[in-house]
C-alpha atoms as a PDB file:
ATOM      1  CA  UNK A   1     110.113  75.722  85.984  1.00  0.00           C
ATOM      2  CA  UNK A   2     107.756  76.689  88.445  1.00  0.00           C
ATOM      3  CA  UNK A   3     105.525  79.713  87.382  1.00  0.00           C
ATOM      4  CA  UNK A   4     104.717  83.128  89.868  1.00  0.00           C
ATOM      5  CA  UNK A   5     104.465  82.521  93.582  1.00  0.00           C
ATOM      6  CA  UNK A   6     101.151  85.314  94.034  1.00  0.00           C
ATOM      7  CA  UNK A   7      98.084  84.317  93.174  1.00  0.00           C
ATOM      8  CA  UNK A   8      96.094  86.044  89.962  1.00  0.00           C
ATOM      9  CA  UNK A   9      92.697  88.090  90.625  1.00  0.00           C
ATOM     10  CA  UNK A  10      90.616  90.640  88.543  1.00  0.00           C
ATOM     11  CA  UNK A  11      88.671  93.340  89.164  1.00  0.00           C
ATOM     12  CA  UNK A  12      84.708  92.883  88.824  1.00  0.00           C
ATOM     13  CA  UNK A  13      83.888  96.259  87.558  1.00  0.00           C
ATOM     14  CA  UNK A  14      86.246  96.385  84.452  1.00  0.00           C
ATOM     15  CA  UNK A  15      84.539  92.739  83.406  1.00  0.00           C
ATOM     16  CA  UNK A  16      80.924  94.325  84.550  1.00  0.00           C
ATOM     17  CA  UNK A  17      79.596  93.096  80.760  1.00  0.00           C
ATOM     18  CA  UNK A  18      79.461  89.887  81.902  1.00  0.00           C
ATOM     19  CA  UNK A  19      76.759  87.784  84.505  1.00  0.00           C
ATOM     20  CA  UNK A  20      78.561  87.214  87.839  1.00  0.00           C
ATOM     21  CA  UNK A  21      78.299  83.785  87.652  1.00  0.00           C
ATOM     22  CA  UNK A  22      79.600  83.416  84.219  1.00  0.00           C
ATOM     23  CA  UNK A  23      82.358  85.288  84.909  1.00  0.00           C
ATOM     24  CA  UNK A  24      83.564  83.516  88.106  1.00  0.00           C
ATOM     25  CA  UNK A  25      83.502  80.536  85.736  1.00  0.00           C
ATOM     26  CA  UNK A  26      85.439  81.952  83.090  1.00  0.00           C
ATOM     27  CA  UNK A  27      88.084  83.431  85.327  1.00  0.00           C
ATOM     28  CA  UNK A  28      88.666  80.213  87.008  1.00  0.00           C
ATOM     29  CA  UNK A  29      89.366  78.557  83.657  1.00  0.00           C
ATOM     30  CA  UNK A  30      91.897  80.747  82.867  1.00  0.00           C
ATOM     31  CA  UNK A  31      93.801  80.744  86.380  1.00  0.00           C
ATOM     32  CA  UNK A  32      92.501  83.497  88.035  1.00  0.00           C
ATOM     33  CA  UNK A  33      91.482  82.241  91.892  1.00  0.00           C
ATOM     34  CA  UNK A  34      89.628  85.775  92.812  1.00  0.00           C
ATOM     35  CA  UNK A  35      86.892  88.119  91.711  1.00  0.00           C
ATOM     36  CA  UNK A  36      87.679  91.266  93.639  1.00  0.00           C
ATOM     37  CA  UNK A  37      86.030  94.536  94.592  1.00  0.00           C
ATOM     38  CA  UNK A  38      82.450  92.660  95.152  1.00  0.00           C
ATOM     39  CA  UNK A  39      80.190  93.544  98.060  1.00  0.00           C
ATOM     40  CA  UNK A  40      79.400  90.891 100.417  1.00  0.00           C
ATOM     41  CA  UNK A  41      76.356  89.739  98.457  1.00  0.00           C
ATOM     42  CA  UNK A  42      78.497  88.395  95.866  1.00  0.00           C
ATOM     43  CA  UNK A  43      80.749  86.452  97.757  1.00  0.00           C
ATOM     44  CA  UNK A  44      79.291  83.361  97.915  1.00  0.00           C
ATOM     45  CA  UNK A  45      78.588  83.522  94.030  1.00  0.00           C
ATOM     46  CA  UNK A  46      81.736  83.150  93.093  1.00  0.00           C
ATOM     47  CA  UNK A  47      83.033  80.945  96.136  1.00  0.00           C
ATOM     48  CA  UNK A  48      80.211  78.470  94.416  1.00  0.00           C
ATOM     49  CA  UNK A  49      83.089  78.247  91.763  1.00  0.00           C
ATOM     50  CA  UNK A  50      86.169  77.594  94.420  1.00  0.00           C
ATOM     51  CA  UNK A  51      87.198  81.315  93.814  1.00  0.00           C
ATOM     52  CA  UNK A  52      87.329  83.762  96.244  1.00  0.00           C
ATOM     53  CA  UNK A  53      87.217  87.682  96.395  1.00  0.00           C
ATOM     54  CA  UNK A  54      90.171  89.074  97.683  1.00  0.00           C
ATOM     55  CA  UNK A  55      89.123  92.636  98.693  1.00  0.00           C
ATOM     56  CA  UNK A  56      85.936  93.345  99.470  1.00  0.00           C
ATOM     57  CA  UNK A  57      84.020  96.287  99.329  1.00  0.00           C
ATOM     58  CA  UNK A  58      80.616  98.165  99.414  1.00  0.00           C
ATOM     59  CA  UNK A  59      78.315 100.399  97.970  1.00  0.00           C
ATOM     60  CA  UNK A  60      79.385 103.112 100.563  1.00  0.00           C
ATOM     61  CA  UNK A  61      83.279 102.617  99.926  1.00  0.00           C
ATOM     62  CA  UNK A  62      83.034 105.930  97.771  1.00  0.00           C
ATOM     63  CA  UNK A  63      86.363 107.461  96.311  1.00  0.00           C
ATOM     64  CA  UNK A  64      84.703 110.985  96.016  1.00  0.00           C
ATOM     65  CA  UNK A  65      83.296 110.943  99.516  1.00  0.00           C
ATOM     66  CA  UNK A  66      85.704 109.488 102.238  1.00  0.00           C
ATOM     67  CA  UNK A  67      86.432 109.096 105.749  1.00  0.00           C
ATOM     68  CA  UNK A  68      87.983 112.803 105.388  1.00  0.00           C
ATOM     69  CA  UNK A  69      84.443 114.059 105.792  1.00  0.00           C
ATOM     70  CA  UNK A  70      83.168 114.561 108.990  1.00  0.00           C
ATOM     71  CA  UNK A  71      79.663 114.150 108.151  1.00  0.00           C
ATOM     72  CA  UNK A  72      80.710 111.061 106.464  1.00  0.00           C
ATOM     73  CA  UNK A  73      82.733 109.753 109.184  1.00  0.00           C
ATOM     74  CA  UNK A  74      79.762 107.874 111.603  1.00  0.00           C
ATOM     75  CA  UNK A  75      78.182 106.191 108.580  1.00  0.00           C
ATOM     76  CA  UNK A  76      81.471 104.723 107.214  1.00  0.00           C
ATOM     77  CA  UNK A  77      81.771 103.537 110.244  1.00  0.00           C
ATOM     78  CA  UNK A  78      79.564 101.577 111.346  1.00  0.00           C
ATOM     79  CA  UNK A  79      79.511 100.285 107.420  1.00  0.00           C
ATOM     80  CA  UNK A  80      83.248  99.068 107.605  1.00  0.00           C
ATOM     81  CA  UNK A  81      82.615  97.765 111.208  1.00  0.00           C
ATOM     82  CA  UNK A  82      79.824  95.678 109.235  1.00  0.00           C
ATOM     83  CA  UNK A  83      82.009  95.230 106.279  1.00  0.00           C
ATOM     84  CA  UNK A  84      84.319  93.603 108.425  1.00  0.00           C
ATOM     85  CA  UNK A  85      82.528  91.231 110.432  1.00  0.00           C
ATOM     86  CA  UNK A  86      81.431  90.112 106.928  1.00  0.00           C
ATOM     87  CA  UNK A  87      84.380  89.278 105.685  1.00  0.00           C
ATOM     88  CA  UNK A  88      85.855  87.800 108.754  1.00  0.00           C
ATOM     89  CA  UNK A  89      82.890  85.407 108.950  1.00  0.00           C
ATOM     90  CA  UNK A  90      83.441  84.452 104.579  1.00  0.00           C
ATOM     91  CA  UNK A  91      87.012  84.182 104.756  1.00  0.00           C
ATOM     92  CA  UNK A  92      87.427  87.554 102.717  1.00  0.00           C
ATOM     93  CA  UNK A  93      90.879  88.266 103.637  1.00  0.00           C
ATOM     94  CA  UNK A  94      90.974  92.507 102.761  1.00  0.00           C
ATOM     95  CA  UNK A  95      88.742  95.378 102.459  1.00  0.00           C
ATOM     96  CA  UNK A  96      89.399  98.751 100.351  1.00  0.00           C
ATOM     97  CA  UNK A  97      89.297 102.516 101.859  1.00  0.00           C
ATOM     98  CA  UNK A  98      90.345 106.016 100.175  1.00  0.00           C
ATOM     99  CA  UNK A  99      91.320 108.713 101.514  1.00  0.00           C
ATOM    100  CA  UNK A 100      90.497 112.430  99.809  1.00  0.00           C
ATOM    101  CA  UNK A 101      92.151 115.336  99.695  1.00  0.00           C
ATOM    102  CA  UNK A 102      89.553 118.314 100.296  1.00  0.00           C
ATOM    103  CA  UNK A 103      91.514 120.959 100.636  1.00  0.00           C
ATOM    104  CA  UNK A 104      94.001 119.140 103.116  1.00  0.00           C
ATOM    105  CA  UNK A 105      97.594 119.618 103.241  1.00  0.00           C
ATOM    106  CA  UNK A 106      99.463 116.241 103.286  1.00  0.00           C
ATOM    107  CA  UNK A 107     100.957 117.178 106.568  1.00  0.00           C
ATOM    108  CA  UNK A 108      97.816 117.576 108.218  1.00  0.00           C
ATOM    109  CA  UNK A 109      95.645 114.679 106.091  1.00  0.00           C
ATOM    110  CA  UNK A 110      98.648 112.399 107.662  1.00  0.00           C
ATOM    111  CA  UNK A 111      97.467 113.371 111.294  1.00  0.00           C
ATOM    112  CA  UNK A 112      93.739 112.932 110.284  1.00  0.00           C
ATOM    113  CA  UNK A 113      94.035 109.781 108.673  1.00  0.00           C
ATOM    114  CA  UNK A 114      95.283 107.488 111.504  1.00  0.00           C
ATOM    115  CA  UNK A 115      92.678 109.059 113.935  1.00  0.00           C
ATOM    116  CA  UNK A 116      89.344 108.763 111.395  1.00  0.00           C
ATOM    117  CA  UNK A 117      90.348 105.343 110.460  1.00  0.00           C
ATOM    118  CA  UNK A 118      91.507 104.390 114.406  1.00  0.00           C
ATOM    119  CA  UNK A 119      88.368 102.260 115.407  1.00  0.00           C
ATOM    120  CA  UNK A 120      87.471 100.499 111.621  1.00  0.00           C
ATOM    121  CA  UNK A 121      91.701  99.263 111.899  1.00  0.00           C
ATOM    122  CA  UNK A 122      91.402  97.910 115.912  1.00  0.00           C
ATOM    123  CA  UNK A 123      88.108  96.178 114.817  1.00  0.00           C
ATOM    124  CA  UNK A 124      90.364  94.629 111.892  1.00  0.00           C
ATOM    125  CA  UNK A 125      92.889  93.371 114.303  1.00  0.00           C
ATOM    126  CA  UNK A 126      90.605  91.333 116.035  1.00  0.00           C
ATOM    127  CA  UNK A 127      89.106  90.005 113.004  1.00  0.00           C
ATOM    128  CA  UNK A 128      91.826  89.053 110.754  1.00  0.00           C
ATOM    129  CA  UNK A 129      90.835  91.080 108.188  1.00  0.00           C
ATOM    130  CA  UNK A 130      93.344  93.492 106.091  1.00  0.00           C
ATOM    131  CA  UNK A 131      92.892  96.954 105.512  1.00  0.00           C
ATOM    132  CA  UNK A 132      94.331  98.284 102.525  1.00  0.00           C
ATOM    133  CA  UNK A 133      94.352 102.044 100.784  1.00  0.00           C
ATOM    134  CA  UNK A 134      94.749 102.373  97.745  1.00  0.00           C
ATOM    135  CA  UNK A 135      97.016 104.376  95.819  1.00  0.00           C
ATOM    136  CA  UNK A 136      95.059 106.845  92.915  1.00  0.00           C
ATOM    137  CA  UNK A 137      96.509 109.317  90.774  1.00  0.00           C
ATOM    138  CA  UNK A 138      95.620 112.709  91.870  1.00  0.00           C
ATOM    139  CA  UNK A 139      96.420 113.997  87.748  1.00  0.00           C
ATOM    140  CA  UNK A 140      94.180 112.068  85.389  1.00  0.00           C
ATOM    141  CA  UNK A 141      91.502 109.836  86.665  1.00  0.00           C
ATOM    142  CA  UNK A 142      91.057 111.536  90.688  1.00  0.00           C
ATOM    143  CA  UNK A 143      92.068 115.318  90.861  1.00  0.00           C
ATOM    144  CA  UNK A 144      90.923 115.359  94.707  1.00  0.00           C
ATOM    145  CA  UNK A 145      92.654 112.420  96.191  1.00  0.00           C
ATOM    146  CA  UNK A 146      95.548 112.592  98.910  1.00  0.00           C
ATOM    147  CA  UNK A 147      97.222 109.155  98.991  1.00  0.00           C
ATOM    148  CA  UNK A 148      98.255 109.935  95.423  1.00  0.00           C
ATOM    149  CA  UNK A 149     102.404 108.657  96.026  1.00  0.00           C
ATOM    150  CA  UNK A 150     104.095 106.098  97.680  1.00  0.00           C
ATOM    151  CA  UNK A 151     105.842 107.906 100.537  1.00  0.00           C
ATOM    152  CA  UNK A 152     102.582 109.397 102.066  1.00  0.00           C
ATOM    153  CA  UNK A 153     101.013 105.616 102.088  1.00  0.00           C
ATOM    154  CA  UNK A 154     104.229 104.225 103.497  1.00  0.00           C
ATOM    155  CA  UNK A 155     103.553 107.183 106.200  1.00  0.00           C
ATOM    156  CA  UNK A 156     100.201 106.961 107.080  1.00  0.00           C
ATOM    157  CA  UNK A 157     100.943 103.401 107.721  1.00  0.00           C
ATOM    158  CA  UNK A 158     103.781 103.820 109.902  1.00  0.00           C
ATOM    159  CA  UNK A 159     101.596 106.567 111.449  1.00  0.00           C
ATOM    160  CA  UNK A 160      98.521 104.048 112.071  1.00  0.00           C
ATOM    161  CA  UNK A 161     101.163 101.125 113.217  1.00  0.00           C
ATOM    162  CA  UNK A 162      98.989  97.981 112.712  1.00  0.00           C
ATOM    163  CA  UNK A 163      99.930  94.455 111.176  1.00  0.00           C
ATOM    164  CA  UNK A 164      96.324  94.660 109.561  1.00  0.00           C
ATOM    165  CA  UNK A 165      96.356  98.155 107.958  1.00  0.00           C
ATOM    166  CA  UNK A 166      98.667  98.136 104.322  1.00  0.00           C
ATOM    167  CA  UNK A 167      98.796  99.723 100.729  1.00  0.00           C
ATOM    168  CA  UNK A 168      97.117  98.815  97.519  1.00  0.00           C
ATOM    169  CA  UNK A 169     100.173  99.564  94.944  1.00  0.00           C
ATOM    170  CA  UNK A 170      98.340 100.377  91.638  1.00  0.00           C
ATOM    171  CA  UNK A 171     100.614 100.022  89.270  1.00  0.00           C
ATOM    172  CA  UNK A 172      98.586 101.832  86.168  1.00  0.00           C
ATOM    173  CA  UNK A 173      98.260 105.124  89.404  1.00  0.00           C
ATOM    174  CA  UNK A 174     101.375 104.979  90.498  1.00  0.00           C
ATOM    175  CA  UNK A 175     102.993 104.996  86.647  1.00  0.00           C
ATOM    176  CA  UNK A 176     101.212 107.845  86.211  1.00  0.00           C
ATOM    177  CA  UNK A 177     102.414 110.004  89.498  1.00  0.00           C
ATOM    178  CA  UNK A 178     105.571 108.321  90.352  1.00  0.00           C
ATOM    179  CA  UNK A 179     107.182 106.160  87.475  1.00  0.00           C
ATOM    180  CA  UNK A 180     110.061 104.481  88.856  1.00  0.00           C
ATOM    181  CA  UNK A 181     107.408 101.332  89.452  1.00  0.00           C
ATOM    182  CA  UNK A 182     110.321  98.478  90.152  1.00  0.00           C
ATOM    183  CA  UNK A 183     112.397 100.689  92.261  1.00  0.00           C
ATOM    184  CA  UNK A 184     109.711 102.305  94.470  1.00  0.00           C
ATOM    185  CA  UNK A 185     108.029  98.552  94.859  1.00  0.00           C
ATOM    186  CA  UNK A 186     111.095  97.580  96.112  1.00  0.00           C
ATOM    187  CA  UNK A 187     111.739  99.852  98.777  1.00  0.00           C
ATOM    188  CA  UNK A 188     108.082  99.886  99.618  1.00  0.00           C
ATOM    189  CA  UNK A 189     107.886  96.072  99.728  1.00  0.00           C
ATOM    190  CA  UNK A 190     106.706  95.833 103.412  1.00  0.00           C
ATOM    191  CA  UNK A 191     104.337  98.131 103.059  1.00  0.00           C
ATOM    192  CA  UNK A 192     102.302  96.693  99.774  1.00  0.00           C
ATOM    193  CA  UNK A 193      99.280  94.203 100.533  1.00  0.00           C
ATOM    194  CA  UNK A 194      98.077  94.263  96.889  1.00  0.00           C
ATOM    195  CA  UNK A 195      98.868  95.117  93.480  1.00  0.00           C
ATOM    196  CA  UNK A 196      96.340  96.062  90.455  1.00  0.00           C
ATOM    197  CA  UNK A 197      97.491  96.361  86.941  1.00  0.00           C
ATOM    198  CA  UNK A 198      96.373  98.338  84.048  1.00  0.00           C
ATOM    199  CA  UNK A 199      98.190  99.963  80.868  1.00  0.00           C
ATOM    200  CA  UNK A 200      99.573 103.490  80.828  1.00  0.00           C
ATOM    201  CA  UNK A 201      97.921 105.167  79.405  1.00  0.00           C
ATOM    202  CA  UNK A 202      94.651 104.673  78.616  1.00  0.00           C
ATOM    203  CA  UNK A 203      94.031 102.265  81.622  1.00  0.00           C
ATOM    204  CA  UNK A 204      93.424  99.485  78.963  1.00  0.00           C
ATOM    205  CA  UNK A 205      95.248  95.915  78.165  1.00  0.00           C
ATOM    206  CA  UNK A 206      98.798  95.324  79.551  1.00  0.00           C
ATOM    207  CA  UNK A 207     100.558  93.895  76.623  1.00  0.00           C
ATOM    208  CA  UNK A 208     102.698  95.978  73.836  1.00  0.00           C
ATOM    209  CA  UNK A 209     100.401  98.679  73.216  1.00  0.00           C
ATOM    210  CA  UNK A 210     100.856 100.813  76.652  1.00  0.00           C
ATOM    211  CA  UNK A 211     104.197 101.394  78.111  1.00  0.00           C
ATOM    212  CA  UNK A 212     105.249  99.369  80.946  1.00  0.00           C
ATOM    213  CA  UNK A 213     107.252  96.012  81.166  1.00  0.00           C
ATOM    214  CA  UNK A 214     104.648  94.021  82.847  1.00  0.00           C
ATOM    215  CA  UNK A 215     106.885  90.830  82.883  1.00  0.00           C
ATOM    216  CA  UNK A 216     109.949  92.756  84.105  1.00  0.00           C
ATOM    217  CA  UNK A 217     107.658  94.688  86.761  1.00  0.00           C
ATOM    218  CA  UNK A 218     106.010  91.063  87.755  1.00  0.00           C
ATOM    219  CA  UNK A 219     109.527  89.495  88.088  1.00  0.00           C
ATOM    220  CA  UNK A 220     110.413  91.941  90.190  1.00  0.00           C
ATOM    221  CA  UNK A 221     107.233  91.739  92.995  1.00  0.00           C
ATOM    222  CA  UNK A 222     107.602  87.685  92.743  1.00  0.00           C
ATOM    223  CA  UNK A 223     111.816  88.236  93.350  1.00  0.00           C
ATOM    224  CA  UNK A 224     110.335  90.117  96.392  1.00  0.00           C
ATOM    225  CA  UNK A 225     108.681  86.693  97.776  1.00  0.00           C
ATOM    226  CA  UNK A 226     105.528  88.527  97.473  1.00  0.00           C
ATOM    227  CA  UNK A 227     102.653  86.082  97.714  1.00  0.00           C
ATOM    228  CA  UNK A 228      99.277  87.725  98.033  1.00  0.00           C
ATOM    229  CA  UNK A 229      97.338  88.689  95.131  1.00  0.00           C
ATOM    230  CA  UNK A 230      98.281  90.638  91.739  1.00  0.00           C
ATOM    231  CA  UNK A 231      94.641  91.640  90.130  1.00  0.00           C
ATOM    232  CA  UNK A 232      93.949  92.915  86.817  1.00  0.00           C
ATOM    233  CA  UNK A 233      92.090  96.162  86.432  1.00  0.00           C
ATOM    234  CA  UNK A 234      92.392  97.269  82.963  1.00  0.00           C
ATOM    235  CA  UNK A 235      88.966  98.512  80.354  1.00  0.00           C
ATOM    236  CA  UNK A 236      89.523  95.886  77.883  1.00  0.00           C
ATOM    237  CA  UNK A 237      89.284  97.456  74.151  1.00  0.00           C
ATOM    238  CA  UNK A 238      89.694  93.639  72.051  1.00  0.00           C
ATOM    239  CA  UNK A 239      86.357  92.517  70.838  1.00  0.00           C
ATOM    240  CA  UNK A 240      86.783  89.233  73.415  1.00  0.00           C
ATOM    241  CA  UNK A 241      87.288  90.279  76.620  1.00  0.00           C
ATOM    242  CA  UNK A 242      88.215  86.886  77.852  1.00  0.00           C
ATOM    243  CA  UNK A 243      90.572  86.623  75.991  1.00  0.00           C
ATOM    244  CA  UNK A 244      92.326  89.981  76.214  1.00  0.00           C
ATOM    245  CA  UNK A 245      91.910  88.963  80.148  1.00  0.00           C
ATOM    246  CA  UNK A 246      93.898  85.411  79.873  1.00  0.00           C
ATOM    247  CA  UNK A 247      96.977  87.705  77.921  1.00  0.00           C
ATOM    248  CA  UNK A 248      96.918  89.889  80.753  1.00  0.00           C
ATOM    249  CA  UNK A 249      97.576  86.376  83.177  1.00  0.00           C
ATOM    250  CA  UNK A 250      99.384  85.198  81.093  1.00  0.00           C
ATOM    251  CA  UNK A 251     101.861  88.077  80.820  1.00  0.00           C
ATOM    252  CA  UNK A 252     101.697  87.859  84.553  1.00  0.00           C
ATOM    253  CA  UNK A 253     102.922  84.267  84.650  1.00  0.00           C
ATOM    254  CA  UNK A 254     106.617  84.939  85.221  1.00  0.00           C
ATOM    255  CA  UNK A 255     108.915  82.074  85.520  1.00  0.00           C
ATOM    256  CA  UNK A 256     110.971  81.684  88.429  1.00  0.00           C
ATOM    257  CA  UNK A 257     113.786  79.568  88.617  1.00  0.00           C
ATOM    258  CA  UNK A 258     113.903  76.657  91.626  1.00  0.00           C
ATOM    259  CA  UNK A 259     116.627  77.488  94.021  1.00  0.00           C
ATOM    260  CA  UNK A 260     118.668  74.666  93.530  1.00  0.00           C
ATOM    261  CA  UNK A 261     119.569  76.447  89.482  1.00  0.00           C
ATOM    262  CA  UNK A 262     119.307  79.736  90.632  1.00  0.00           C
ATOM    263  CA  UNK A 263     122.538  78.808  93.461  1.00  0.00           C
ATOM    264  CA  UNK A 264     124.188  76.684  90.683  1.00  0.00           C
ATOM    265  CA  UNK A 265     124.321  79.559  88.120  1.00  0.00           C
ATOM    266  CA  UNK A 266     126.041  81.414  90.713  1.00  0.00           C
ATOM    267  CA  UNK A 267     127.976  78.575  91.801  1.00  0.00           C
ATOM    268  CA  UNK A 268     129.155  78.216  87.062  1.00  0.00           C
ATOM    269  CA  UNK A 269     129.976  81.978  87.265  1.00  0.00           C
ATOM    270  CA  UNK A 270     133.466  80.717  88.373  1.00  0.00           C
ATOM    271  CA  UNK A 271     134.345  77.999  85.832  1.00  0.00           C
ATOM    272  CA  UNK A 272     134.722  78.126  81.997  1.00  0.00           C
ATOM    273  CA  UNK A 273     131.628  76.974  79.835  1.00  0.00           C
ATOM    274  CA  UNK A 274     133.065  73.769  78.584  1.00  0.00           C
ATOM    275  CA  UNK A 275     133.106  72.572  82.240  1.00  0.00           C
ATOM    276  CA  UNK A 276     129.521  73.549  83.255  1.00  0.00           C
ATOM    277  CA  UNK A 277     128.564  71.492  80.317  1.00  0.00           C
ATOM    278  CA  UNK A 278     129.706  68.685  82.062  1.00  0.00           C
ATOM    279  CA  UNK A 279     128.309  69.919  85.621  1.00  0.00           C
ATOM    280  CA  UNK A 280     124.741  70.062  83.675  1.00  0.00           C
ATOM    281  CA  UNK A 281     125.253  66.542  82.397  1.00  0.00           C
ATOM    282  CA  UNK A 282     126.050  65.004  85.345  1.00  0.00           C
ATOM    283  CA  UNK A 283     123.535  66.716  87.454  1.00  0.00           C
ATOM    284  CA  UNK A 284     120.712  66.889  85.266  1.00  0.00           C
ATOM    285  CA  UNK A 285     120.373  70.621  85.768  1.00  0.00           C
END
């Protein structure tokens, strides 16, 4: 059977042990087609190795100092506007924002939002390039961030209106304020651009050591004909960091059925099991 229809990435600074190049190697060995969260002078060192990175970013893309700052607001700017045209011009299909708190109520940080982030979204539209916030926790790792749950991301995104502006769904973030991860994905679908992953809690490897179902959470976004990208952004804790990486994809890796068996078991939900033997038999299936 055909494996996951999204495509794997990882995040750069969790891996930051590692030489750039070396890692871009690495990754691509083990199925991963993106290095993400590098600025735009590290594009082309992994693109040497037929990977890409799949959200950009740079050194001013600061989660403790956002576009909720005035006196931040010219200077991020004219970086995203920069940003941007970079990635437009090295096929870097998304760049990352935040969005903080500071004393904001959500009612009015939902007005702000659209009108701060206004010209850096248009300039995106005529690029082709994706804006995407992230979701944070506001109660462990980012006590001052605002687009801390799922409804005020889907909001501010209705609120903003643009095919090019969407929602980084971290799943580790989102366990932590929310729960409820396969439910609220699904509702949210149309809003999501991205997905990170990363064990609760501890923020370490996704296998049986944290809490969630990876495989049943991964079913679930690949059910939802999601095809973008699914990165990894856990702290490894094994010894080899490769490999703890390749468990991660591999736990990832969900199977998912061709049509053509998923409409015949349907189709053997009406007949008794002696004569879908003989269905199978004939039909190879």
């Amino acid at each position: 059977m055909p494996k996951h229809e999204f495509k794997h990435s990882v995040c750069r600074w969790c891996f930051n042990s590692f030489e750039l190049e070396e890692f871009a190697e690495r990754a691509k060995e083990i199925g991963i087609s993106s290095i993400e969260l590098l600025s735009a002078n590290e594009w082309k060192v992994v693109q040497k190795y037929g990977i890409t990175c799949a959200l950009g970013t740079g050194s001013f893309a600061n989660i403790a100092e956002g576009y909720n700052n005035p006196a931040n607001h010219d200077k991020l700017q004219k970086a995203y506007l920069q940003l941007i045209d970079q990635a437009a011009d090295a096929g870097i299909p998304q760049v990352i924002v935040f969005w903080q708190r500071k004393n904001l109520s959500d009612e009015t940080g939902i007005e702000i939002a659209p009108k701060r982030l206004d010209k850096v979204v248009k300039h995106a539209e005529q690029k082709g390039v994706m804006v995407v916030m992230e979701l944070l926790n506001s109660k462990v790792d980012h006590k001052d961030y605002q687009c801390d749950k799922t409804p005020w991301g889907a909001a501010l995104v209705d609120k903003i209106g643009s095919p090019q502006f969407g929602l980084l769904y971290d799943i580790y973030h989102m366990q932590i304020m929310e729960g409820d991860v396969i439910a609220t994905v699904r509702k949210y679908k149309d809003y999501i651009s991205h997905f990170h992953t990363a064990g609760v809690p501890g923020r370490h490897e996704i296998n049986d050591t944290q809490e969630l179902n990876y495989k049943a959470i991964m079913k679930a976004i690949v059910d939802l004909g999601f095809k973008g990208y699914v990165a990894q952004e856990f702290i490894p804790v094994a010894q080899d960091k490769i490999a703890a990486l390749k468990e991660g994809v591999d736990i990832c890796s969900v199977k998912v059925a061709p049509i053509v068996n998923r409409r015949f078991s349907c189709f053997c939900s009406f007949f008794p099991n002696r004569i879908i033997s003989s269905f199978r038999k004939i039909f190879f299936l």
